[in-house]
PDB file of N, CA and C in Angstrom:
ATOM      1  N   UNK A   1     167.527 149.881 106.921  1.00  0.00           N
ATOM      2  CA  UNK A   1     168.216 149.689 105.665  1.00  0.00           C
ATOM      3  C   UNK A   1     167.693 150.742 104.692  1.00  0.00           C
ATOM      4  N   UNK A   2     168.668 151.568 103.987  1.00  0.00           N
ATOM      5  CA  UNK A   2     168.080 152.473 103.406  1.00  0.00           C
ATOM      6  C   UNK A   2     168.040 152.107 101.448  1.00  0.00           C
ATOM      7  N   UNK A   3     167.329 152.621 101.224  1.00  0.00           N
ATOM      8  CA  UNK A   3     167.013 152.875  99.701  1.00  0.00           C
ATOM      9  C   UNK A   3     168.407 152.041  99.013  1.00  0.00           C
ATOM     10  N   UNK A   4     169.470 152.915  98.676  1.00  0.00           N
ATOM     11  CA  UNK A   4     170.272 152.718  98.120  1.00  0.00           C
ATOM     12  C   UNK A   4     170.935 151.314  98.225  1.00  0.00           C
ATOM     13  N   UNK A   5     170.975 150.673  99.882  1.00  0.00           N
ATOM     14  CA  UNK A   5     171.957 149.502 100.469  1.00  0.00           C
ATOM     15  C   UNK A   5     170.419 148.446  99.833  1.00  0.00           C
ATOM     16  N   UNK A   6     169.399 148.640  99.538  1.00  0.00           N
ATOM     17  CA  UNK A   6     168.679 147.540  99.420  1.00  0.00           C
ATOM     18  C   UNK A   6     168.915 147.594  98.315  1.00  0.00           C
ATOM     19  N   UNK A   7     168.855 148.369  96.895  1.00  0.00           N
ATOM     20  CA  UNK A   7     169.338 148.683  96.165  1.00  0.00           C
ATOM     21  C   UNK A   7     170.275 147.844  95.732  1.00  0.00           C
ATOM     22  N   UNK A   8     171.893 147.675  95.969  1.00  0.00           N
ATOM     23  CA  UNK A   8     172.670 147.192  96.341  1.00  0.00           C
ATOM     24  C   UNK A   8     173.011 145.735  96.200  1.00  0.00           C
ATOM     25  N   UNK A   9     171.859 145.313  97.392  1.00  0.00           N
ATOM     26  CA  UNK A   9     171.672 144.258  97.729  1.00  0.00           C
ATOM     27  C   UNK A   9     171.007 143.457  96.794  1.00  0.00           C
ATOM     28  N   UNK A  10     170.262 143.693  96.119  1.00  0.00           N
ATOM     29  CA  UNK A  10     169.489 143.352  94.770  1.00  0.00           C
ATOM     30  C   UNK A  10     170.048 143.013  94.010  1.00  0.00           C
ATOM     31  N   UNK A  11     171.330 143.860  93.359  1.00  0.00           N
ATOM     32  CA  UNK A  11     171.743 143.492  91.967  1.00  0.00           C
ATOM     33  C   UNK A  11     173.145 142.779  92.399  1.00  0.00           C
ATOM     34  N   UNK A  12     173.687 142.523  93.506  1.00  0.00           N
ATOM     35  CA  UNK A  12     174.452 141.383  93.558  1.00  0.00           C
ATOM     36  C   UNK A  12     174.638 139.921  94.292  1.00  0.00           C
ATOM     37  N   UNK A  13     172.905 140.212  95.151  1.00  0.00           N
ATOM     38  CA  UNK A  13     172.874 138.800  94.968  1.00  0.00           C
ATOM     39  C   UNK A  13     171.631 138.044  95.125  1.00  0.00           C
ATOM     40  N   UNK A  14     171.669 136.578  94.542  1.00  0.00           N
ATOM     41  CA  UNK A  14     170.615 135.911  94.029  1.00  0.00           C
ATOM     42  C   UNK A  14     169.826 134.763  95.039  1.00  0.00           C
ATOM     43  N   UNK A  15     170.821 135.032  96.398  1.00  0.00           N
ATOM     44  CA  UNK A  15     169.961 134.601  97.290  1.00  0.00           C
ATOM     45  C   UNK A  15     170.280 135.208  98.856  1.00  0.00           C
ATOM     46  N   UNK A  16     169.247 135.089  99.096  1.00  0.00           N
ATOM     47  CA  UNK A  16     168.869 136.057 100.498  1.00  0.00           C
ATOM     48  C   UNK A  16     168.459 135.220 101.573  1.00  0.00           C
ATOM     49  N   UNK A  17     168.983 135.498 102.971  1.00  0.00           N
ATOM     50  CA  UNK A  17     168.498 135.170 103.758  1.00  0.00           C
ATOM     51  C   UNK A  17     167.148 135.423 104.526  1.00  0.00           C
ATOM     52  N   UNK A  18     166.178 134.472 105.075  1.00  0.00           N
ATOM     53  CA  UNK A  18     164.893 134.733 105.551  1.00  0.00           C
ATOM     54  C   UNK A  18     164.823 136.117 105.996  1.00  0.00           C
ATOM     55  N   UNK A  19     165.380 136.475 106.769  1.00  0.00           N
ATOM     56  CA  UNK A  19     165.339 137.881 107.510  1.00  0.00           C
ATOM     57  C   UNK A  19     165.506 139.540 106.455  1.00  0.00           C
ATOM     58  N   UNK A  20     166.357 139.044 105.758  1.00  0.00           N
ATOM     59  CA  UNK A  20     166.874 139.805 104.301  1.00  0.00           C
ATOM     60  C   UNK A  20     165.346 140.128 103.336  1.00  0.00           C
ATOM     61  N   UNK A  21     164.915 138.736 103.352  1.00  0.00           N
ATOM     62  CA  UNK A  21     164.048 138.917 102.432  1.00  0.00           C
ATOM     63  C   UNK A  21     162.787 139.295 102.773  1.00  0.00           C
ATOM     64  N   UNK A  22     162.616 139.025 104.034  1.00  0.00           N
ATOM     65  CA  UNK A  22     161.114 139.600 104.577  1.00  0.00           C
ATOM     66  C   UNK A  22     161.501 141.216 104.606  1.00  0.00           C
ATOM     67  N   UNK A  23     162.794 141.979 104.406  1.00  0.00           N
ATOM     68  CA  UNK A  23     162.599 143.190 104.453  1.00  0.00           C
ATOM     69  C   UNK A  23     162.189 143.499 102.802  1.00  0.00           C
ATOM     70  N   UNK A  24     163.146 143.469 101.829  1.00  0.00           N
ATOM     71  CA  UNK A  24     162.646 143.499 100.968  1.00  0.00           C
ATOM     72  C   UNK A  24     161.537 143.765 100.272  1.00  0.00           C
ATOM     73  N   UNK A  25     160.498 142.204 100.811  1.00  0.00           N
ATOM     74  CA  UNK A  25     159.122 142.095 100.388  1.00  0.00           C
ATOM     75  C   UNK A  25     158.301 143.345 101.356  1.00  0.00           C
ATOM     76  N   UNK A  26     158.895 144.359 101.570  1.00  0.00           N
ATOM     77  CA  UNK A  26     158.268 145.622 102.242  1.00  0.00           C
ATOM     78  C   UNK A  26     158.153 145.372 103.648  1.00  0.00           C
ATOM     79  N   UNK A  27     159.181 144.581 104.344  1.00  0.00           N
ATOM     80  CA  UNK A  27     158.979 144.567 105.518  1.00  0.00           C
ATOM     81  C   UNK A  27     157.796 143.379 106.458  1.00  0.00           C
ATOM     82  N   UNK A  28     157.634 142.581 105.547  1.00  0.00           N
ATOM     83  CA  UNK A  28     156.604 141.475 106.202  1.00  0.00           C
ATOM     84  C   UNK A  28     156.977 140.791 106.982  1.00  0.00           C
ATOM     85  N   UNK A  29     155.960 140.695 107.646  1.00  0.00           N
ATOM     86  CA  UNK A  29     156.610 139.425 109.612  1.00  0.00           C
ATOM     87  C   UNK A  29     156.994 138.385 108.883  1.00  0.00           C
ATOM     88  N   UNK A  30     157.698 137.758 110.431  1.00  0.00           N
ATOM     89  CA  UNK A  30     157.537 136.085 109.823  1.00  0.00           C
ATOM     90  C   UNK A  30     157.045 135.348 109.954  1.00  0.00           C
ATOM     91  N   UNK A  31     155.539 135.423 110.178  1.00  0.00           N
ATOM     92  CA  UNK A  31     154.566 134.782 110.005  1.00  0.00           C
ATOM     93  C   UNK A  31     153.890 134.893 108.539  1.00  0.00           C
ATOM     94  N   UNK A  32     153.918 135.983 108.174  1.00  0.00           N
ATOM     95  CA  UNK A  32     153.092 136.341 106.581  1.00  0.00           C
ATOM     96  C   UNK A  32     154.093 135.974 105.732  1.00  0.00           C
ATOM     97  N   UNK A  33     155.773 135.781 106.036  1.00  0.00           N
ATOM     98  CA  UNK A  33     156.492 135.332 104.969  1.00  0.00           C
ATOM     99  C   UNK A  33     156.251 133.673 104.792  1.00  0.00           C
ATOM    100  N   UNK A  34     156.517 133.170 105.877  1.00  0.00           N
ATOM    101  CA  UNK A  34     156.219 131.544 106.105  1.00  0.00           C
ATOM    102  C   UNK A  34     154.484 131.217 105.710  1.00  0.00           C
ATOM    103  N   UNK A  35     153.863 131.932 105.404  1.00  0.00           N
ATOM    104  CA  UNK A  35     151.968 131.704 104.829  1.00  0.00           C
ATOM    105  C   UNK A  35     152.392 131.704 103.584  1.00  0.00           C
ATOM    106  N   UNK A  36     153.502 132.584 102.928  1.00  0.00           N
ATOM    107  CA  UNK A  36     153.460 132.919 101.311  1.00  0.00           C
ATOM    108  C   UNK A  36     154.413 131.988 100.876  1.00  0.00           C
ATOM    109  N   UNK A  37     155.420 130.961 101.875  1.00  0.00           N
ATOM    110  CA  UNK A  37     156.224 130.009 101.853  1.00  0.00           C
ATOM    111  C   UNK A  37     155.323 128.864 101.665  1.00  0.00           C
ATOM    112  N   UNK A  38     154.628 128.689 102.534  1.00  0.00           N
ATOM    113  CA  UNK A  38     153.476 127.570 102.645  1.00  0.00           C
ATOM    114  C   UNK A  38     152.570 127.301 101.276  1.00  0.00           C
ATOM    115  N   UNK A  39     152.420 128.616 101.150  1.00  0.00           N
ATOM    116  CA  UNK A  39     151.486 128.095 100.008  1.00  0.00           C
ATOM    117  C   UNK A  39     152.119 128.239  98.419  1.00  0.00           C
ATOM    118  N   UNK A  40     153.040 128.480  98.769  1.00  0.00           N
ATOM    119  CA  UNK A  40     154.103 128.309  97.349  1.00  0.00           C
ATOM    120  C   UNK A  40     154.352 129.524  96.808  1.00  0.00           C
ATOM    121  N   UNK A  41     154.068 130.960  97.117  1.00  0.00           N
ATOM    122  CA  UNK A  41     154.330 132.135  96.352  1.00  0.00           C
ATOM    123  C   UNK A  41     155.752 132.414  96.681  1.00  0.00           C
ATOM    124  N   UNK A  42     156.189 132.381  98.089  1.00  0.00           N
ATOM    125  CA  UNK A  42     157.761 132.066  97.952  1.00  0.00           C
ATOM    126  C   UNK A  42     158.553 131.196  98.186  1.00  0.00           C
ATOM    127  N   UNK A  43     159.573 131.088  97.046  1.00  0.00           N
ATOM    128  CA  UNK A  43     159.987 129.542  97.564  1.00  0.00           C
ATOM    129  C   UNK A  43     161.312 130.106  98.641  1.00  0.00           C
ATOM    130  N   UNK A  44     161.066 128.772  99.091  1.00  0.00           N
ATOM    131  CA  UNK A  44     162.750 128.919 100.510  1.00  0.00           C
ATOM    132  C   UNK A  44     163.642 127.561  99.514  1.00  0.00           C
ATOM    133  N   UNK A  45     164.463 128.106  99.467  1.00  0.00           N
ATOM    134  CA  UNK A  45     165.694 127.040  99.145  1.00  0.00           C
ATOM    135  C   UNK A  45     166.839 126.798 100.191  1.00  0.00           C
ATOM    136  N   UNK A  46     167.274 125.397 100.880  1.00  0.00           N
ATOM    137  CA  UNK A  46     168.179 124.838 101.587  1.00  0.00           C
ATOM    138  C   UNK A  46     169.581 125.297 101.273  1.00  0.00           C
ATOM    139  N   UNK A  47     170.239 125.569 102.135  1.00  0.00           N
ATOM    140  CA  UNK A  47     172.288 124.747 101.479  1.00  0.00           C
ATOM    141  C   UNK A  47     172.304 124.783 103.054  1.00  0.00           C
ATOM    142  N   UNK A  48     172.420 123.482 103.189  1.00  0.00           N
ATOM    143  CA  UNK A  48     172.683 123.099 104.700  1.00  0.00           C
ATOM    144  C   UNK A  48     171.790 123.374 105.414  1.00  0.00           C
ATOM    145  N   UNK A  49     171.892 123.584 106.340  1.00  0.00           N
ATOM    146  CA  UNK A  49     170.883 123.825 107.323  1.00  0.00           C
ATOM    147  C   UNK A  49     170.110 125.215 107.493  1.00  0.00           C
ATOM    148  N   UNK A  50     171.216 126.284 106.611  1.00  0.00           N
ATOM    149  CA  UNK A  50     170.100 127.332 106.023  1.00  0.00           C
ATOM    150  C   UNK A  50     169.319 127.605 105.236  1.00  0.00           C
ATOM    151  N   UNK A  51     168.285 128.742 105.461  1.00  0.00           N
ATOM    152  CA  UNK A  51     167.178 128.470 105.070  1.00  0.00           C
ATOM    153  C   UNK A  51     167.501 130.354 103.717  1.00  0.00           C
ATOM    154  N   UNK A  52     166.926 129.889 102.380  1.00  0.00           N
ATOM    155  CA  UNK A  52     167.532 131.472 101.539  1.00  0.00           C
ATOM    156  C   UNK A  52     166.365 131.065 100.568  1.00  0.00           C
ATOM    157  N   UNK A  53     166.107 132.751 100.400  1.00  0.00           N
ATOM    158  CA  UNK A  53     164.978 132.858  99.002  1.00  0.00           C
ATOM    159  C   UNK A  53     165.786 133.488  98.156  1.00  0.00           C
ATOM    160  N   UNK A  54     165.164 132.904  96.728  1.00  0.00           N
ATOM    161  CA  UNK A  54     166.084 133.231  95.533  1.00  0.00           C
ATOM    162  C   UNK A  54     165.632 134.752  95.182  1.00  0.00           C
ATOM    163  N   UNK A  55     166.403 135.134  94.503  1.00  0.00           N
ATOM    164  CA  UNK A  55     165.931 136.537  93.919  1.00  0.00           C
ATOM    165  C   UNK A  55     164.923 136.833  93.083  1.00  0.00           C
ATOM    166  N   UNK A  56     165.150 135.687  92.318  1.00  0.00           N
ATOM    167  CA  UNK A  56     164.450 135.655  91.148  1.00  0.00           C
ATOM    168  C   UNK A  56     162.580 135.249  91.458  1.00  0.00           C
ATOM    169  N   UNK A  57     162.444 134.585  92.505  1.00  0.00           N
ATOM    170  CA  UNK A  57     161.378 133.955  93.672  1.00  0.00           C
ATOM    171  C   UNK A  57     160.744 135.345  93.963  1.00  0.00           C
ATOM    172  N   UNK A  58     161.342 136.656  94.499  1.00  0.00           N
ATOM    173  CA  UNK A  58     161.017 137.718  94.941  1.00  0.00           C
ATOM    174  C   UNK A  58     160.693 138.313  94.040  1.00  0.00           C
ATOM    175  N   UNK A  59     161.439 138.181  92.586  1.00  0.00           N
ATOM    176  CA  UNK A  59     160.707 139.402  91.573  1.00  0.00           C
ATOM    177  C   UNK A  59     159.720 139.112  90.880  1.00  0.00           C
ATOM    178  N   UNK A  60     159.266 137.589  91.217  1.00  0.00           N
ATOM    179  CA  UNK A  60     158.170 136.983  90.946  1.00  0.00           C
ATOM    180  C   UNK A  60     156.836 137.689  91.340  1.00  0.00           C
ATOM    181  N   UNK A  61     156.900 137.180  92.512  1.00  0.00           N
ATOM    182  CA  UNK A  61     155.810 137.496  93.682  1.00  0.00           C
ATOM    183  C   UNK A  61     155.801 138.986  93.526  1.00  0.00           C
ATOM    184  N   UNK A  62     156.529 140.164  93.467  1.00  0.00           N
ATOM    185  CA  UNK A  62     156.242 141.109  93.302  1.00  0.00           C
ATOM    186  C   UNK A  62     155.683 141.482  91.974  1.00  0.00           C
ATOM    187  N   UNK A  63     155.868 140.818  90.866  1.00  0.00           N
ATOM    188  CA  UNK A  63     154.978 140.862  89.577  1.00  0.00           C
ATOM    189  C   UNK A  63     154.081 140.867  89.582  1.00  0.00           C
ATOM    190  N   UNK A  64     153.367 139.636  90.255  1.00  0.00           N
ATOM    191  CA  UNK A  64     152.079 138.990  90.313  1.00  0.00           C
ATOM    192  C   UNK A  64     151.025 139.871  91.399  1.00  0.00           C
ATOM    193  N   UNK A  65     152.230 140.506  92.124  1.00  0.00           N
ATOM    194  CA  UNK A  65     151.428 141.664  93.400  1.00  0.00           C
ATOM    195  C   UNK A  65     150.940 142.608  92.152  1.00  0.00           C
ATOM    196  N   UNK A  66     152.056 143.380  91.389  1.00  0.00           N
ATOM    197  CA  UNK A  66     151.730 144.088  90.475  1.00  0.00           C
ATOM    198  C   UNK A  66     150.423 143.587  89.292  1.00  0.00           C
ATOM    199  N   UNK A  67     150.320 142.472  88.727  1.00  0.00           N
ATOM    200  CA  UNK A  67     149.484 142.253  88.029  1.00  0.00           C
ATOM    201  C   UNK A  67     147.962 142.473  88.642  1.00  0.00           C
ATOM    202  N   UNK A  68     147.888 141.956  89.808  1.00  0.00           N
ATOM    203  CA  UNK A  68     146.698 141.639  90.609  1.00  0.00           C
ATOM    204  C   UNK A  68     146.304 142.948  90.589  1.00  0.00           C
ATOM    205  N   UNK A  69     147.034 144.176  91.102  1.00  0.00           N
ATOM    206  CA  UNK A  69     147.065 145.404  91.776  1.00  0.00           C
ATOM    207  C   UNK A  69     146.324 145.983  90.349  1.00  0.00           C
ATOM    208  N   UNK A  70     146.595 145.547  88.974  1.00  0.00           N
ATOM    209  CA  UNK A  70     146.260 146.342  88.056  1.00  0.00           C
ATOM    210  C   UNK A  70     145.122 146.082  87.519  1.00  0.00           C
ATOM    211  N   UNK A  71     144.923 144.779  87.415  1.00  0.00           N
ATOM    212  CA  UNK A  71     143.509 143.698  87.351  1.00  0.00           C
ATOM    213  C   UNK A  71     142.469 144.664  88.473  1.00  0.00           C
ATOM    214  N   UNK A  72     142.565 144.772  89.096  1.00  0.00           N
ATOM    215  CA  UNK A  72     141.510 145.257  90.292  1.00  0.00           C
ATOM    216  C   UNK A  72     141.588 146.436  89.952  1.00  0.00           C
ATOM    217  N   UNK A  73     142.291 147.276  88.841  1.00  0.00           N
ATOM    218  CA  UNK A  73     142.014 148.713  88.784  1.00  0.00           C
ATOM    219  C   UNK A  73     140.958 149.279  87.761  1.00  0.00           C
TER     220      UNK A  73
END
């Protein structure tokens, strides 16, 4: 998935599928997405039997990556 299509993908929509979103978050397994599920940094939200992270969930967690990242500098 390149630059631009993730791009894209961002500003029109507000929820993503598991697979979608582990690219996003820079490509993390799905084991390290389901640890950051577990312990509440991302949430998974239901509609039926699928499983979607909100957008807004992702620009979270990437804040808080950012805050940490700057704290330690």
């Amino acid at each position: 998935m390149n630059t631009e299509t993730v791009q894209y993908i961002k500003e029109i929509r507000k929820l993503h599928p598991i697979q979608e979103a582990m690219i996003l978050l820079g490509g993390i397994s799905r084991t390290t997405f389901y640890s950051l599920a577990k312990t509440g940094r991302i949430q998974i939200v239901k509609i039926g039997s699928r499983s979607f992270v909100t957008q807004s969930s992702i620009e979270v967690f990437i804040e808080q990556l950012a805050n940490v990242s700057d704290e330690q500098s």
